[in-house]
Protein backbone atom coordinates (compact mmCIF):
# COMPACT_ATOMS: atom_id res chain seq x y z
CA UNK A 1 119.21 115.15 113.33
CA UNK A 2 118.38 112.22 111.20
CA UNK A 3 117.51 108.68 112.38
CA UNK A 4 120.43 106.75 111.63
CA UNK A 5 122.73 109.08 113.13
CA UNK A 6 120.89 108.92 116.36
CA UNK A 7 120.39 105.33 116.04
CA UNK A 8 124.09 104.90 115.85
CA UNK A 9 125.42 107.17 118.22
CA UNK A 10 123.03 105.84 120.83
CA UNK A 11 123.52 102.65 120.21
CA UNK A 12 127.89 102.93 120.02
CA UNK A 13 127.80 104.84 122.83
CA UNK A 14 125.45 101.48 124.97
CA UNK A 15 128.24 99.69 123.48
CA UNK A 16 130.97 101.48 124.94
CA UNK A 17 129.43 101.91 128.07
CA UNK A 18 127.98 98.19 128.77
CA UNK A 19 131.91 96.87 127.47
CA UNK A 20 133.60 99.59 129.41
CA UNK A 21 131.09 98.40 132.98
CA UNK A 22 131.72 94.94 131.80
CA UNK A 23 135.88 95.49 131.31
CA UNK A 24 136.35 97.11 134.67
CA UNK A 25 134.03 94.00 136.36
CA UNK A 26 136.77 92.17 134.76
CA UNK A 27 139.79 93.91 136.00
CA UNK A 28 138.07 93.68 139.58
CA UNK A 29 137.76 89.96 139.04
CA UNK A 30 140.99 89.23 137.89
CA UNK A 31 143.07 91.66 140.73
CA UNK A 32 140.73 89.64 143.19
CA UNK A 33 141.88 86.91 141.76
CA UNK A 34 145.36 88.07 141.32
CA UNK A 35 145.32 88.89 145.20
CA UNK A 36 143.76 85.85 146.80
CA UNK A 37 146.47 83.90 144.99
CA UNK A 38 149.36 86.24 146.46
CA UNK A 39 147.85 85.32 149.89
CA UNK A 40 148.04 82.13 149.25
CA UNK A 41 151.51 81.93 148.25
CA UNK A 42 151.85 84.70 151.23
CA UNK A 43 150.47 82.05 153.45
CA UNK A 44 152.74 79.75 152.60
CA UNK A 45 155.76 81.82 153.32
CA UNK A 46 154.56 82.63 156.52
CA UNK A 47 153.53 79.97 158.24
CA UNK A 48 157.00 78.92 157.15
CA UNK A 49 158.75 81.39 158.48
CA UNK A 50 156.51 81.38 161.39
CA UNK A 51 157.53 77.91 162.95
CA UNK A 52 161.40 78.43 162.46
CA UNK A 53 161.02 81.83 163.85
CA UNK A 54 159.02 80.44 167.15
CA UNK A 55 161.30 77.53 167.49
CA UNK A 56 164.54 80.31 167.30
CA UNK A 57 162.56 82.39 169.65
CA UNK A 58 161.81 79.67 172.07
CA UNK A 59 165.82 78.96 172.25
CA UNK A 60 166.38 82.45 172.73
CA UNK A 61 168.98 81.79 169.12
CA UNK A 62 168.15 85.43 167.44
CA UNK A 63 171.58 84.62 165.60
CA UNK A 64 169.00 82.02 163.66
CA UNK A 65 166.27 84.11 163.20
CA UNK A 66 168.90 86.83 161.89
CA UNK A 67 170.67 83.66 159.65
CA UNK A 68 166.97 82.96 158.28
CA UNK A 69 166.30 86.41 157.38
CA UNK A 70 169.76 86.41 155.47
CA UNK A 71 168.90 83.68 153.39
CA UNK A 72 165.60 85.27 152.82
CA UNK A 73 167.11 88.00 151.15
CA UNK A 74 169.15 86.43 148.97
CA UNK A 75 166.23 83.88 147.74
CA UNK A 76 163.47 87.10 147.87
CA UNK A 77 165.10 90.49 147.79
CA UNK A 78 161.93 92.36 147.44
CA UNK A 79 159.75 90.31 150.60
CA UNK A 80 160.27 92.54 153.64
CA UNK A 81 160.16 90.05 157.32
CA UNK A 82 159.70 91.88 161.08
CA UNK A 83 159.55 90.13 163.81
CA UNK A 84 158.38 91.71 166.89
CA UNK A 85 158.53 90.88 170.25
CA UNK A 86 155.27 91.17 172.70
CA UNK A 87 154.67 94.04 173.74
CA UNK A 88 157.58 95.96 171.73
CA UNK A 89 156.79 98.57 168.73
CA UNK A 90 160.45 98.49 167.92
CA UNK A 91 161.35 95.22 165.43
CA UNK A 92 163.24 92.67 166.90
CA UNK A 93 164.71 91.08 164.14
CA UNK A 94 164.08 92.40 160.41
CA UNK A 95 164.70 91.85 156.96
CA UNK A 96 164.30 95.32 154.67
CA UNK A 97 164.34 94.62 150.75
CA UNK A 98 161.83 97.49 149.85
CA UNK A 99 160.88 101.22 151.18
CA UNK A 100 158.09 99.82 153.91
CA UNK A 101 155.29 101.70 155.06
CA UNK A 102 155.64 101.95 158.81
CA UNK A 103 152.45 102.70 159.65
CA UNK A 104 150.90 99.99 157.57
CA UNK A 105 153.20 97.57 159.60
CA UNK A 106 152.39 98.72 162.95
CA UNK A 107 148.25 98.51 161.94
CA UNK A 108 148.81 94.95 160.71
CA UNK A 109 150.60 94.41 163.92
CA UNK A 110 148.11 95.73 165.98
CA UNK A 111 145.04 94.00 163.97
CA UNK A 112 147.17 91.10 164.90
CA UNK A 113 147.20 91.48 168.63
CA UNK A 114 143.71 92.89 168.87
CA UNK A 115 142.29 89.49 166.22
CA UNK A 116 141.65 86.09 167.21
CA UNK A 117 142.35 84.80 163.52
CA UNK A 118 145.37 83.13 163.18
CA UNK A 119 146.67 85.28 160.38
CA UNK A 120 145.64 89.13 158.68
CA UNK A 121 146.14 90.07 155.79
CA UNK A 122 145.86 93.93 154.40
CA UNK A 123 146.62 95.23 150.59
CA UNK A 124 148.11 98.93 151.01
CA UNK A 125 149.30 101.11 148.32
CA UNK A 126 152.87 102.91 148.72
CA UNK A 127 153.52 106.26 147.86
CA UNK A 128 154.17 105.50 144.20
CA UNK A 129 150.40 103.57 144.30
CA UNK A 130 152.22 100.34 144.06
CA UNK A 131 150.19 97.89 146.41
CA UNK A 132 151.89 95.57 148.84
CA UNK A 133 150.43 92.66 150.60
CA UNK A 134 151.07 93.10 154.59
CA UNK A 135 150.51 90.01 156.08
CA UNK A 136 150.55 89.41 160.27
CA UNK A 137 150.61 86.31 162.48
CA UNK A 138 151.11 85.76 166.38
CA UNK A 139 154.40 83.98 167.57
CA UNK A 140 153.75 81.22 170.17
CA UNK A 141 155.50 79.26 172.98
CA UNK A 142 154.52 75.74 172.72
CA UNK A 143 151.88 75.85 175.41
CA UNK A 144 149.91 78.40 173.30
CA UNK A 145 151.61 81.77 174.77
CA UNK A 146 152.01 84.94 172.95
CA UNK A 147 155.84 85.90 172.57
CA UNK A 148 155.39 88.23 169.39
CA UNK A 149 154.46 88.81 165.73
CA UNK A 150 155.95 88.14 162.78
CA UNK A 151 155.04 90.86 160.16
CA UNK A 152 155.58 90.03 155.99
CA UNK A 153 155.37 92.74 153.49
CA UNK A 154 155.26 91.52 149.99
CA UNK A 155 155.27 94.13 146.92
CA UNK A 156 152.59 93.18 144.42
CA UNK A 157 154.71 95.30 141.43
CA UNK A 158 154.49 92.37 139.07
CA UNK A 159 150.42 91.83 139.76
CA UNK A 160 150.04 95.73 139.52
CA UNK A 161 151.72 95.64 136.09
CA UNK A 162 149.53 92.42 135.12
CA UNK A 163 146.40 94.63 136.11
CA UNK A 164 147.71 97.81 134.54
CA UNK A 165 148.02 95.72 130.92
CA UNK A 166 145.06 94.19 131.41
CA UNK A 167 142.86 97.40 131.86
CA UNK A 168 145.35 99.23 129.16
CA UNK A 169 143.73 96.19 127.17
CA UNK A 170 140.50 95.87 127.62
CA UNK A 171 140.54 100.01 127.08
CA UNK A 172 141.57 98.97 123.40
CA UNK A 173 138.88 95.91 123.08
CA UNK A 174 136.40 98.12 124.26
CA UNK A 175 137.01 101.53 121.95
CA UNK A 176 137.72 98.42 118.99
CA UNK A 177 134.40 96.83 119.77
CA UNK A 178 132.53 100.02 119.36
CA UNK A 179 134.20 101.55 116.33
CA UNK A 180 133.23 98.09 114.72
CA UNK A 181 130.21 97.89 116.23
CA UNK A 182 129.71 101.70 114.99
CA UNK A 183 130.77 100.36 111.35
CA UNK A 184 128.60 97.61 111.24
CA UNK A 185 125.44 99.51 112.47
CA UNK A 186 126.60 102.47 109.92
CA UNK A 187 126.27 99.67 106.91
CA UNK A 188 123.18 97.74 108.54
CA UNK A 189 121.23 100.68 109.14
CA UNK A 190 122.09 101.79 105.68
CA UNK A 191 121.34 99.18 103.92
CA UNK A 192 118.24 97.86 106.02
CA UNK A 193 116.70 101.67 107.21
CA UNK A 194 118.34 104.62 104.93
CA UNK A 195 117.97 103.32 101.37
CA UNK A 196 114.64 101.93 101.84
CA UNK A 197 113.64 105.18 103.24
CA UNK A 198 114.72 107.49 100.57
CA UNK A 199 113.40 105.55 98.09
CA UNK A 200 110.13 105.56 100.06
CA UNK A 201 110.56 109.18 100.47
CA UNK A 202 111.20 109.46 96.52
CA UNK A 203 108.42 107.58 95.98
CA UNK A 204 106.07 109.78 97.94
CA UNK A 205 107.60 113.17 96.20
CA UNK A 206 106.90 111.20 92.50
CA UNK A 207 103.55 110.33 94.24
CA UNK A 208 102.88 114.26 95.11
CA UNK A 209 103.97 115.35 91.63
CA UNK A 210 101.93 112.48 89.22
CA UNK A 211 99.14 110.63 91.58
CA UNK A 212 99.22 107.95 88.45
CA UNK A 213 103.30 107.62 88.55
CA UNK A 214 104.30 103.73 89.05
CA UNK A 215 106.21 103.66 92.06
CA UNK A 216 109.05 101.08 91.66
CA UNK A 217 109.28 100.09 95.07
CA UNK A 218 110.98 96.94 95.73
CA UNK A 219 109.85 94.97 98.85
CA UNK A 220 111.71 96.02 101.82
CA UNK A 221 113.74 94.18 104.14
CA UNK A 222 112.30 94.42 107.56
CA UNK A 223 108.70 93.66 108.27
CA UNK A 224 108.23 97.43 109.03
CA UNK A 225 109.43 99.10 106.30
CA UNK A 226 107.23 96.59 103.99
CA UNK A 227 104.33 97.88 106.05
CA UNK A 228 104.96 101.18 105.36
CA UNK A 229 105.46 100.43 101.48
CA UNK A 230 102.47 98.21 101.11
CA UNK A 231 100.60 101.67 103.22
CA UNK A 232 101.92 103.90 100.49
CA UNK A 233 101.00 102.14 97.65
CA UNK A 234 97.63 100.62 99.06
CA UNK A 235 97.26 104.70 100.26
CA UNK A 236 98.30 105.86 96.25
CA UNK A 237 95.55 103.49 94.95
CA UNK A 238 92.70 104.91 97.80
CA UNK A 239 93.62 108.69 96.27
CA UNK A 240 93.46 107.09 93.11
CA UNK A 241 90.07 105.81 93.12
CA UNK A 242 89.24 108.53 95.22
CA UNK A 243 90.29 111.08 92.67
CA UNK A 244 88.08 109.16 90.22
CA UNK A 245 85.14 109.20 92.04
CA UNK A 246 85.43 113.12 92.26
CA UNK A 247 85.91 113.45 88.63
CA UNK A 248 83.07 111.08 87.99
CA UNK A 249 81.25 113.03 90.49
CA UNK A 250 82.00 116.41 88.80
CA UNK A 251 80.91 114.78 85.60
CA UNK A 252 78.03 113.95 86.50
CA UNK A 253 77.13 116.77 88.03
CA UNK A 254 78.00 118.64 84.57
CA UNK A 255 75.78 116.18 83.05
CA UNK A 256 73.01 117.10 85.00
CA UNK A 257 73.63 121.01 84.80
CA UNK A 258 73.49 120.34 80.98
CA UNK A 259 70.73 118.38 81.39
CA UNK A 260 69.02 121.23 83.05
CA UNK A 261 70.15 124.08 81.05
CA UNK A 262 68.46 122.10 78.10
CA UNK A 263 65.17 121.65 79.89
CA UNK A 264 64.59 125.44 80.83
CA UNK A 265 65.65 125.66 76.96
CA UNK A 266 62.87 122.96 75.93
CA UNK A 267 60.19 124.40 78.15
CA UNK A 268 60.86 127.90 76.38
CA UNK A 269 60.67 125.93 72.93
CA UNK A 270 57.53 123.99 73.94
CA UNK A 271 56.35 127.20 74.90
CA UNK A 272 56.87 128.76 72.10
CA UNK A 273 56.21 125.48 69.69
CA UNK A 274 52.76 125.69 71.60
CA UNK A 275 51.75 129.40 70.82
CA UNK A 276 52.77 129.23 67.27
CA UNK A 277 51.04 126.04 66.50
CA UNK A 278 47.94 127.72 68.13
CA UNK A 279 48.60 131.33 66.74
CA UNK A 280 49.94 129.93 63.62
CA UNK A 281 48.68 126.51 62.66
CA UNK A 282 44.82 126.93 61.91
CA UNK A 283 45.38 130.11 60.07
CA UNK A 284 48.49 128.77 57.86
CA UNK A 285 46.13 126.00 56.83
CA UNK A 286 43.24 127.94 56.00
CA UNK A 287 46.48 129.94 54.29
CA UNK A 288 47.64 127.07 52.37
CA UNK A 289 43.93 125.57 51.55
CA UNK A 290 42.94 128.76 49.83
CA UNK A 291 46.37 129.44 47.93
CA UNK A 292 46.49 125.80 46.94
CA UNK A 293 42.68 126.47 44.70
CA UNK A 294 44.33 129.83 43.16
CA UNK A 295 47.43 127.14 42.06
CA UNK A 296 44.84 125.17 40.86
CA UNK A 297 42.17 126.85 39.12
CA UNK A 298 42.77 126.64 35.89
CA UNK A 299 40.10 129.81 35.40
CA UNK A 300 43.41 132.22 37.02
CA UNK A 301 46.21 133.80 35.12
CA UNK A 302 49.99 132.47 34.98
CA UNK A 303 50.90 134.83 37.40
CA UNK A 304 47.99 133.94 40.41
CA UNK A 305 48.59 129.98 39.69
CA UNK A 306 52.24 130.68 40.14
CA UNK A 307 51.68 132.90 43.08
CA UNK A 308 49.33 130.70 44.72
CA UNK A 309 52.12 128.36 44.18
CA UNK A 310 54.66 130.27 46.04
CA UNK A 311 52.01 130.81 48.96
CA UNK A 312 51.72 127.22 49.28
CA UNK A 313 55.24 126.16 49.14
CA UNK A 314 56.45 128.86 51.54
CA UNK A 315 53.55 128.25 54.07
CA UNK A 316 54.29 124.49 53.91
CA UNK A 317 57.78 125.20 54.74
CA UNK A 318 56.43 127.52 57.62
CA UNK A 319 54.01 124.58 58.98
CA UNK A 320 57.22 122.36 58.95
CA UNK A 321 59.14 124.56 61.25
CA UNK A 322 56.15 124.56 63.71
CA UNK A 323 56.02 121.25 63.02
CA UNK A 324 59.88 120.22 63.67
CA UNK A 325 59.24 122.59 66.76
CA UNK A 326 56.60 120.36 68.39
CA UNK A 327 59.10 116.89 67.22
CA UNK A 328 61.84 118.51 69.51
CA UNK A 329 59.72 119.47 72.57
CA UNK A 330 57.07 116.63 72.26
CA UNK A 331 57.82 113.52 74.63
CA UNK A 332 55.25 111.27 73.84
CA UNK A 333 56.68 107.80 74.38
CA UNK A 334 58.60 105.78 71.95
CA UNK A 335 56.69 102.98 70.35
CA UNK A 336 60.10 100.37 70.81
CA UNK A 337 60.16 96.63 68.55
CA UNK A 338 62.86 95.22 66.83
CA UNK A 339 63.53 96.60 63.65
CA UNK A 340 66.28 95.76 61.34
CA UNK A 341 68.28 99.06 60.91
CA UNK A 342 68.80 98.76 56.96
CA UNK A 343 65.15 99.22 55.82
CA UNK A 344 64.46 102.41 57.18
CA UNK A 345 67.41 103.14 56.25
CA UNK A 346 67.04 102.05 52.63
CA UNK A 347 63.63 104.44 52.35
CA UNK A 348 65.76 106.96 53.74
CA UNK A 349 68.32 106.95 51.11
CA UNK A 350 65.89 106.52 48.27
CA UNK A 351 63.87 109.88 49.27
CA UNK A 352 67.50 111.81 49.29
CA UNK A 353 69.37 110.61 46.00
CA UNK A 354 66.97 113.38 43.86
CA UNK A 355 68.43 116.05 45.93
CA UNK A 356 72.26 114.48 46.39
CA UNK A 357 71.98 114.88 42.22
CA UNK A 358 70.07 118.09 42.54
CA UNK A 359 73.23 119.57 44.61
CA UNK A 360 76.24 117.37 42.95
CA UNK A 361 76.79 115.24 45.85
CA UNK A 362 77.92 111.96 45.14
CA UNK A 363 75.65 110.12 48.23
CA UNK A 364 76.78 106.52 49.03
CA UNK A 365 74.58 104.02 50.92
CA UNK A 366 76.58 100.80 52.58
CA UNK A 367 74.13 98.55 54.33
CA UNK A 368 75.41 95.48 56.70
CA UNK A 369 75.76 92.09 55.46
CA UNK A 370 73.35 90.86 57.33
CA UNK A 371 70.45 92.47 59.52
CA UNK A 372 70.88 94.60 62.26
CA UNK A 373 68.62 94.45 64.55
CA UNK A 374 67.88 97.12 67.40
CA UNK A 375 65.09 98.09 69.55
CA UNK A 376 63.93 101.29 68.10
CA UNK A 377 60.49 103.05 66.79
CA UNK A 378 61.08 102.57 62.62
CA UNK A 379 59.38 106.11 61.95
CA UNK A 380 61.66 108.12 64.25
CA UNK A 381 65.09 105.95 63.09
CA UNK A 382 63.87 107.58 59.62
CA UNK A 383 63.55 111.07 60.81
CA UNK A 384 66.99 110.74 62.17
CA UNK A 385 68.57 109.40 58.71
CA UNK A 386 66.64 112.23 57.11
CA UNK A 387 67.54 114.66 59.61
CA UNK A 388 71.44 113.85 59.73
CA UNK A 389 71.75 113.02 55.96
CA UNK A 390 69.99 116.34 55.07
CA UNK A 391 72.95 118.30 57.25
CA UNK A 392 75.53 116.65 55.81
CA UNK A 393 74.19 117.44 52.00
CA UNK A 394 73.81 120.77 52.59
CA UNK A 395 77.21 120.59 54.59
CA UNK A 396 79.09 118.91 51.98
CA UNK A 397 79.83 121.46 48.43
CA UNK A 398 79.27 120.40 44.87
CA UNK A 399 81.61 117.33 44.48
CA UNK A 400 81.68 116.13 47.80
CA UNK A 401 80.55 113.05 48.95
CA UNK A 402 78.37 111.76 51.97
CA UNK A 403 78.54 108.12 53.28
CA UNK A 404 75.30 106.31 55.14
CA UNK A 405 76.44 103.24 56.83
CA UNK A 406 74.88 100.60 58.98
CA UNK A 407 76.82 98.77 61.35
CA UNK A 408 76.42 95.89 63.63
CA UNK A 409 78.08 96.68 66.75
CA UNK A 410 78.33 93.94 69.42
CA UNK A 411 75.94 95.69 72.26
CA UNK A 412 73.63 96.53 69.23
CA UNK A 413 73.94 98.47 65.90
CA UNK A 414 74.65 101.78 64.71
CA UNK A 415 74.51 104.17 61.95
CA UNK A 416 77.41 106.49 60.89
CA UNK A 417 76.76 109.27 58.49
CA UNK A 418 79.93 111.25 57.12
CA UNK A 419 80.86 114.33 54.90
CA UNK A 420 83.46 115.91 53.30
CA UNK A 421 81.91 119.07 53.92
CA UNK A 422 83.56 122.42 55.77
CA UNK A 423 83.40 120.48 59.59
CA UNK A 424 83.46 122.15 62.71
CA UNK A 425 85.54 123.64 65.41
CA UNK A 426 85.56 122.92 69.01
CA UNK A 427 83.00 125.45 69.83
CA UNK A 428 80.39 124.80 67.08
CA UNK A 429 80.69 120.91 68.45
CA UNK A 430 79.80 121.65 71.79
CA UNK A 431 76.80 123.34 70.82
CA UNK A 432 75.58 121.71 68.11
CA UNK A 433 73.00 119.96 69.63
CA UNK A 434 71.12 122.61 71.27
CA UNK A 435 68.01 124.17 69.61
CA UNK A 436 68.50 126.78 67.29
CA UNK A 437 71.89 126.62 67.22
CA UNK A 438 72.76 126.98 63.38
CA UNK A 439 76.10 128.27 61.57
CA UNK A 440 74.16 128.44 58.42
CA UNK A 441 71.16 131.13 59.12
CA UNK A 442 72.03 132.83 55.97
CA UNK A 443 70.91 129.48 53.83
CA UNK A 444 67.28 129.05 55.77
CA UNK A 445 68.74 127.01 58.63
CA UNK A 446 66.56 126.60 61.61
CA UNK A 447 69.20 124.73 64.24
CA UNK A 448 66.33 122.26 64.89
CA UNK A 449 67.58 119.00 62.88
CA UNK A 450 69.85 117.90 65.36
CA UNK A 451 67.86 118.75 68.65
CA UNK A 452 65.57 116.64 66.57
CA UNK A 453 68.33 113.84 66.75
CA UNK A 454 69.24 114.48 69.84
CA UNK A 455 65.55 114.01 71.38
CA UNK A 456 64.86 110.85 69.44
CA UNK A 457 68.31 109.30 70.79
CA UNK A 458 67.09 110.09 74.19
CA UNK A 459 63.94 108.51 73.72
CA UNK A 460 65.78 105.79 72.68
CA UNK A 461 68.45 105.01 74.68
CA UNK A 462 70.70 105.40 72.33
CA UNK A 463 73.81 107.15 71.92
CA UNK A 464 75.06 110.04 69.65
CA UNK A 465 78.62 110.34 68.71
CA UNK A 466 79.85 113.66 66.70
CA UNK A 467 83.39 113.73 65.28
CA UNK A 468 84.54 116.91 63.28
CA UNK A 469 87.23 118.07 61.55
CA UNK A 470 87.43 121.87 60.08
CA UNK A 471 87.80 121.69 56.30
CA UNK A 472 87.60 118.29 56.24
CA UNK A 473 84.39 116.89 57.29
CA UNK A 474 82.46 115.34 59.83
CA UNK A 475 80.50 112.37 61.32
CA UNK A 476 77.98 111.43 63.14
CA UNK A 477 77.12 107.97 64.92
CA UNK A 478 74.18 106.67 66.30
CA UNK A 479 74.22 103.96 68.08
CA UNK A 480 71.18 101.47 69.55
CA UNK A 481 71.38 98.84 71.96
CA UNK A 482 70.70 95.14 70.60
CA UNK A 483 67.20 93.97 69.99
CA UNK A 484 65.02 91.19 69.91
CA UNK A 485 66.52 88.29 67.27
């Protein structure tokens, strides 16, 4: 059963109860009330009666007693009047106006004899339930001796049709005051409990559904219901944050599986970087020495000169994979000044515009206005120009254009290289920076250039950006925290 059912229903039926305990008080009250002023007007009557009566009974006149009773009649139909004398059950004298309860008289005329009060007075019901006052009083002789009783029976019909309105009445107030008590809970509680709960209720389902919904929750009316509102909302921002914290945590812990994954990788690659260059290295040399004098010795045909040519060149380019091997595995540290980003740069460009021409790319260089200065080792800020500007040339087809820009950033400065080459998908992007990752093996790729990149950012402190579109283009951003002015 809901709340404000209950709350209702327990509190209407207090209501009735406490008004319905406090209405019949009432009706006590008032037919005490009602009664003690019947006895007094009963006492009245009697001790009226009571001194003509003695004085008729003291001159032995019952014709006066009988006269009395006459005129009592006609004055007070209803008032019934005994008089007995001592010692007699049988009435003297008597005046009948209603049906009388015999045995009611004869106990009031016995409490009389056997009391010393002066008077008794007893309510009885009659057979209908209609109460009548019986009120008894000795007769005396002047010096104080019993002669009789005198016996009044008065029918309270008027007071119990006074009492029956009155409890008819307060029957009504009290089923009135709890229907509108019942009303008026019914709108409190639904204005002060049941809205605010639903919409705290909604709130909480919105709350399951989107943890980042805005709860529109006005402030409540009672003290209570605020509490639990400010709860909710102070409990929404806890999950919040604490939802946040788990997502930073899982990121981080990606990080650091990445992280990982691209050590064991480096350890194979310095492995492997150090057997070549000590398999490979001293012999290619010796290689390239000796093919270099056939190129040059002019005593040689064509042919050997030109083959000695080819030796050299394709050994050189072997020595600069071993070499570019070493680059990505070797962590010696970086030598870090302040160097203004556009002058590497520049030397950079100046190196690559032979073989922008020599491929048909149209290669555009956009320094900053002013300097840029970072903290940064000159030499490897170079071999990361070289490195990304060389990707995006052979990226980019005939007609195509490449972009090198520096740019000061407010925490430092940054470079941003972009193509209108082919671009990448998703899955090339997320692996683009791992060693020997290449999508162009077929063209001499070695996947090294950007592990290159990648290394020297690290070094650096500095941050790599890659943004890709297929068919389209891409680019690439470096970016360097702020050096020394």
């Amino acid at each position: 059963m809901k709340l404000a059912p209950r709350l209702i229903a327990v509190t209407a039926g207090t209501v009735f109860v406490a008004s319905a305990v406090a209405g019949g008080l009432l009706v006590r009250m008032e037919h005490a009330q009602l009664v003690a002023d019947e006895i007094t007007e009963s006492r009245v009557l009697v001790r009226s009666l009571q001194v003509s009566v003695e004085n008729a009974l003291r001159d032995g006149q019952d014709p006066d007693i009988a006269e009395l009773l006459g005129r009592l009649e006609l004055v007070a139909g209803q008032v019934d009047v005994l008089v007995f004398s001592r010692g007699s059950d049988t009435p003297r004298q008597a005046s009948l106006g209603s049906d009388l309860d015999d045995a009611a008289v004869q106990r009031v005329r016995e409490l009389t004899l056997d009391s010393d009060e002066a008077e008794v007075y007893r309510v009885v019901d009659d057979e209908d339930g209609v109460p009548h006052l019986v009120s008894g009083t000795p007769l005396r002789t002047d010096g104080g001796e019993r002669i009789g009783t005198l016996v009044v029976n008065r029918p309270l019909s008027e007071l119990h049709a006074d009492l029956r309105a009155t409890t008819w009445l307060l029957a009504a107030s009290v089923l009135a005051f709890a229907a509108v008590t019942t009303m008026v809970m019914l709108v409190f509680l639904r204005r002060e409990v049941t809205v605010p709960l639903s919409r705290i209720a909604a709130a909480t389902d919105r709350l399951g559904e989107d943890l980042d919904a805005e709860l529109e929750l006005a402030e409540a009316p009672s003290e209570e219901l605020d509490l639990v509102r400010r709860t909710l909302l102070h409990l929404q921002g806890q999950l919040v944050r604490a939802r946040n914290a788990r997502a930073r945590e899982a990121s981080q812990r990606e990080s650091l599986e990445r992280q990982l994954r691209e050590a064991d990788k480096l350890i194979v690659v310095g492995q492997l970087a150090a057997g070549v260059a000590h398999e490979i290295g001293s012999p290619l040399q010796v290689m390239i020495g000796r093919a270099r004098l056939l190129a040059t010795d002019a005593g040689q045909s064509p042919e050997v000169r030109r083959q000695g040519g080819l030796i050299v060149e394709h050994a050189q380019r072997i020595a600069g994979i071993v070499e570019r091997l070493q680059d990505v595995v070797r962590r010696r540290p970086a030598r870090l000044r302040s160097v203004d980003l556009v002058q590497p740069v520049e030397k950079v460009m100046w190196l690559l515009e032979p073989e922008a021409k020599r491929r048909g790319v149209t290669l555009a260089w956009a320094p900053a206005a002013a300097p840029v200065t970072v903290r940064a080792d000159p030499d490897e800020v170079q071999q990361v120009v070289l490195n990304l500007a060389l990707n995006a040339l052979q990226a980019t087809p005939s007609g195509g254009r490449v972009e090198v820009r520096v740019v000061h950033e407010d925490s430092g400065g940054s470079i941003h290289v972009c193509d209108t080459g082919r671009g990448m998908d998703d899955a090339t992007r997320a692996r683009v920076f791992e060693p020997f990752f290449t999508t162009r093996a077929d063209e001499g790729g070695t996947g090294l250039g950007l592990a290159v990149v990648k290394s020297i950012a690290d070094r650096h402190r500095a941050h790599v950006d890659l943004a890709s579109t297929p068919g389209r283009g891409s680019e690439v951003t470096m970016t360097w925290p702020r050096g020394e002015a």
